[in-house]
Protein backbone atom coordinates (compact mmCIF):
# COMPACT_ATOMS: atom_id res chain seq x y z
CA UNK A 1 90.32 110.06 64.80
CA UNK A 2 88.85 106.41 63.49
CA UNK A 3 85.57 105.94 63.72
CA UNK A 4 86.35 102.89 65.90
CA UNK A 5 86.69 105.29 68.63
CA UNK A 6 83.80 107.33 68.57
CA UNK A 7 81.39 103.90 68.39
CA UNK A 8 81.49 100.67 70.79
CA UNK A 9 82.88 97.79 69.07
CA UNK A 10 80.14 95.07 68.79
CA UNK A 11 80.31 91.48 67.75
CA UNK A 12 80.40 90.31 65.49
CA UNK A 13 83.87 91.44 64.19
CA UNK A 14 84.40 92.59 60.46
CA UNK A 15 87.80 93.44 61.03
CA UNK A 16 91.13 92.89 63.26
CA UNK A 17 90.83 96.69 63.82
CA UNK A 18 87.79 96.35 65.59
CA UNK A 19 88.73 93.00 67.78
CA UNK A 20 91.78 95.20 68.77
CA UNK A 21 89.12 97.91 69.80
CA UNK A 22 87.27 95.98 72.16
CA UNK A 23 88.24 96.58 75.43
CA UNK A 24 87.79 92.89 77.18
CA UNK A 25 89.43 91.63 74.44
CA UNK A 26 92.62 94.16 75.07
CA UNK A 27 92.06 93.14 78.90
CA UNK A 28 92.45 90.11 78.74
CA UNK A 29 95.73 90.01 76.44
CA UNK A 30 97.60 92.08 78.57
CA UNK A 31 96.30 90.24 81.48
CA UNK A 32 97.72 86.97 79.93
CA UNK A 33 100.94 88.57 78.91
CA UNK A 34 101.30 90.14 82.21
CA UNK A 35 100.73 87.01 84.31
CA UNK A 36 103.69 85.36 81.85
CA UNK A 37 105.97 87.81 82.46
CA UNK A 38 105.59 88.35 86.21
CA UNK A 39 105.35 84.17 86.52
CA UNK A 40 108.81 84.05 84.70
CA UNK A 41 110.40 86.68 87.06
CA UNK A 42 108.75 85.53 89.96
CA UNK A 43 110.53 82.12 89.58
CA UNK A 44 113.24 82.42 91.71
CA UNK A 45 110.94 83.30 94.82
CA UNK A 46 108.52 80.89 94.13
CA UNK A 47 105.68 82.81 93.97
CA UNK A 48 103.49 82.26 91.56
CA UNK A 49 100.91 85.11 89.75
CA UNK A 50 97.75 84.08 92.20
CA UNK A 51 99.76 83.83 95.33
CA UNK A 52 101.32 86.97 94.06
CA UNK A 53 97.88 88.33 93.75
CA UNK A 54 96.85 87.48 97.22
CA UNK A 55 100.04 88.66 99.00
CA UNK A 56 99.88 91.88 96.98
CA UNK A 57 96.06 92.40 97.86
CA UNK A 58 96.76 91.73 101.25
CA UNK A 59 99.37 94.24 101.62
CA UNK A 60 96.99 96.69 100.07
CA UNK A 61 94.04 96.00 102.13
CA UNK A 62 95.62 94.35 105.41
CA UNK A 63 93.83 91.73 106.79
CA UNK A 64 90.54 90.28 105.21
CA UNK A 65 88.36 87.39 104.92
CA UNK A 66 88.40 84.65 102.42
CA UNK A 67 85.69 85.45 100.32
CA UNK A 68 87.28 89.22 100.63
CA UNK A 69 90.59 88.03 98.85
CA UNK A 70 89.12 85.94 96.57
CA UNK A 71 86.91 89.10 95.44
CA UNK A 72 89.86 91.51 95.20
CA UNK A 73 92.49 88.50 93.80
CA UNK A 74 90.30 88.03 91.20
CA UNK A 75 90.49 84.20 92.29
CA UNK A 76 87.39 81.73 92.85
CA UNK A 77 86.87 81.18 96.67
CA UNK A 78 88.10 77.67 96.65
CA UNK A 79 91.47 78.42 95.14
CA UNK A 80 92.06 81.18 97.12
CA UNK A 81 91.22 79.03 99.98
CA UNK A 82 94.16 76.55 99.28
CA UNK A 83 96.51 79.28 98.10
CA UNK A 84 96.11 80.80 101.48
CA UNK A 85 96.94 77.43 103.12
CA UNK A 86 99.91 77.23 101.00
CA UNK A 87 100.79 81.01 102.34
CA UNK A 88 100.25 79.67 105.62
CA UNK A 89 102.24 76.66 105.38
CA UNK A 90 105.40 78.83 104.33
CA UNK A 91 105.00 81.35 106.70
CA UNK A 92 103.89 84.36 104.51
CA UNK A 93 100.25 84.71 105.89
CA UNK A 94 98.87 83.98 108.82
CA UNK A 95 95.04 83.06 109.71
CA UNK A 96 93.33 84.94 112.65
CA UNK A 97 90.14 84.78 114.65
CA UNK A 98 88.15 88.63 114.11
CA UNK A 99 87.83 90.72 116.69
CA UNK A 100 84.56 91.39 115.86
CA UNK A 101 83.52 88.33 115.19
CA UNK A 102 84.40 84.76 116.38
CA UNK A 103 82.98 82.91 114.09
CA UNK A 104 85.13 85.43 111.17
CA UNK A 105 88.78 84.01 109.95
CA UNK A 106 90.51 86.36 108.55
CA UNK A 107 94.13 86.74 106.64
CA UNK A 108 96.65 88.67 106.89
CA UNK A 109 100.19 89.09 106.01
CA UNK A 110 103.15 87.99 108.17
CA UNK A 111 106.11 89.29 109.29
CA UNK A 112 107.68 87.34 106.58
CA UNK A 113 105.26 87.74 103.86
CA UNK A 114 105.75 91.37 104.14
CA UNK A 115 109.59 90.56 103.75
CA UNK A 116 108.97 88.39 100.59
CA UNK A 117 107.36 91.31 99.07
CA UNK A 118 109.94 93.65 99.63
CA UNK A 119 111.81 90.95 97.77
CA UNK A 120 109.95 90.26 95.03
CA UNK A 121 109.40 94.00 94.40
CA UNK A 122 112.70 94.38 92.96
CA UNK A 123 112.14 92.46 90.12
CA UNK A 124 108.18 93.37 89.75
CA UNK A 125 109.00 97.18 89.56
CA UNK A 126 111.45 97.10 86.72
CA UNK A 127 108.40 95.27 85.33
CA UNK A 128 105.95 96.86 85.65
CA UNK A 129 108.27 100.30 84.55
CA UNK A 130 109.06 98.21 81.51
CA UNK A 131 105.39 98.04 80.91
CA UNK A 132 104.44 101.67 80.78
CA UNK A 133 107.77 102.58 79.07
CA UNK A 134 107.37 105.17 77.18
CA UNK A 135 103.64 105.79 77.80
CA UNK A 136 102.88 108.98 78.69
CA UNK A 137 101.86 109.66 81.97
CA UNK A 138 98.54 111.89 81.25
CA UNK A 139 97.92 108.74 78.92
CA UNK A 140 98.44 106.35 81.87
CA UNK A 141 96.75 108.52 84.93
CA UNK A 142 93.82 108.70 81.90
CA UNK A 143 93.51 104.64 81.06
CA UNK A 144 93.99 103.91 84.79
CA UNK A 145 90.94 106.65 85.82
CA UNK A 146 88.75 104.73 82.37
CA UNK A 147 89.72 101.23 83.70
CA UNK A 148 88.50 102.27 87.53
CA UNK A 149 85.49 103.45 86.16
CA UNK A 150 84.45 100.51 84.05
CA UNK A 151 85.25 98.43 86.43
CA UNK A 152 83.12 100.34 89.08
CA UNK A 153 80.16 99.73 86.36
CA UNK A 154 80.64 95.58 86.59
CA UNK A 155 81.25 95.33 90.65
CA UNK A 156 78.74 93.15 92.04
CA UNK A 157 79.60 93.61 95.54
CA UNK A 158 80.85 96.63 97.78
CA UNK A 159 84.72 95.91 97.45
């Protein structure tokens, strides 16, 4: 096995090897290519990757607050605040008052959002089975159980 696996990759770089060794690096490249590819094939519905992010994370979580989606979205508070307007505005979310909590507005996803997804999902599966292709699956439940835990090590809040 290379030795680039049994050290952590530090800047700075000597080689490409060891750029294509360091994990945010890899990150965010597959984010990026990801987001292209599900932007392209979410076209027709137009959805685009954030509001994609927000109805997904809101059919995952059910309802939530702003600042709750814009945690788990991975999107800053003030765009997730107009995305969610947009949502609104076509139906696929919905606003509500807690029950907990008056002051609290929380979102959730409507009747028709929840219809868009089912939608959308038949193009994002064959996607995202196009992405681990030929991976195999101890390999995937392995990266998926190393990603969870990294990313458990960087959380700065409960969710």
């Amino acid at each position: 096995m290379s030795d680039l696996y049994m050290e952590p990759v530090t800047l700075p770089f000597t080689s490409p090897e060891e750029l294509e060794h360091y994990i945010p690096y890899l990150i965010a490249r597959l984010a990026h290519r990801w987001r292209l590819n599900q932007d392209e094939e979410l076209s027709p519905f137009d959805i685009k990757g954030a509001n994609m992010r927000l109805l997904s994370c809101l059919s995952a979580f059910g309802e939530l607050t702003i600042g709750e989606l814009s945690i788990l979205s991975v999107t800053e508070q003030s765009s997730a605040s107009r995305a969610v307007e947009q949502l609104v505005v076509a139906g696929l979310a919905e606003r509500n008052i807690s029950e907990q909590d008056q002051r609290v507005r929380t979102v959730a996803l409507s009747a028709k959002g929840t219809q868009k997804l089912g939608e959308v999902a038949q193009v994002i599966n064959p996607l995202y089975g196009a992405l681990t292709e030929g991976i195999d699956r101890d390999d995937l439940r392995t990266c998926i159980t190393v990603l969870q835990q990294i990313l458990a090590q960087t959380r700065e809040n409960k969710i």
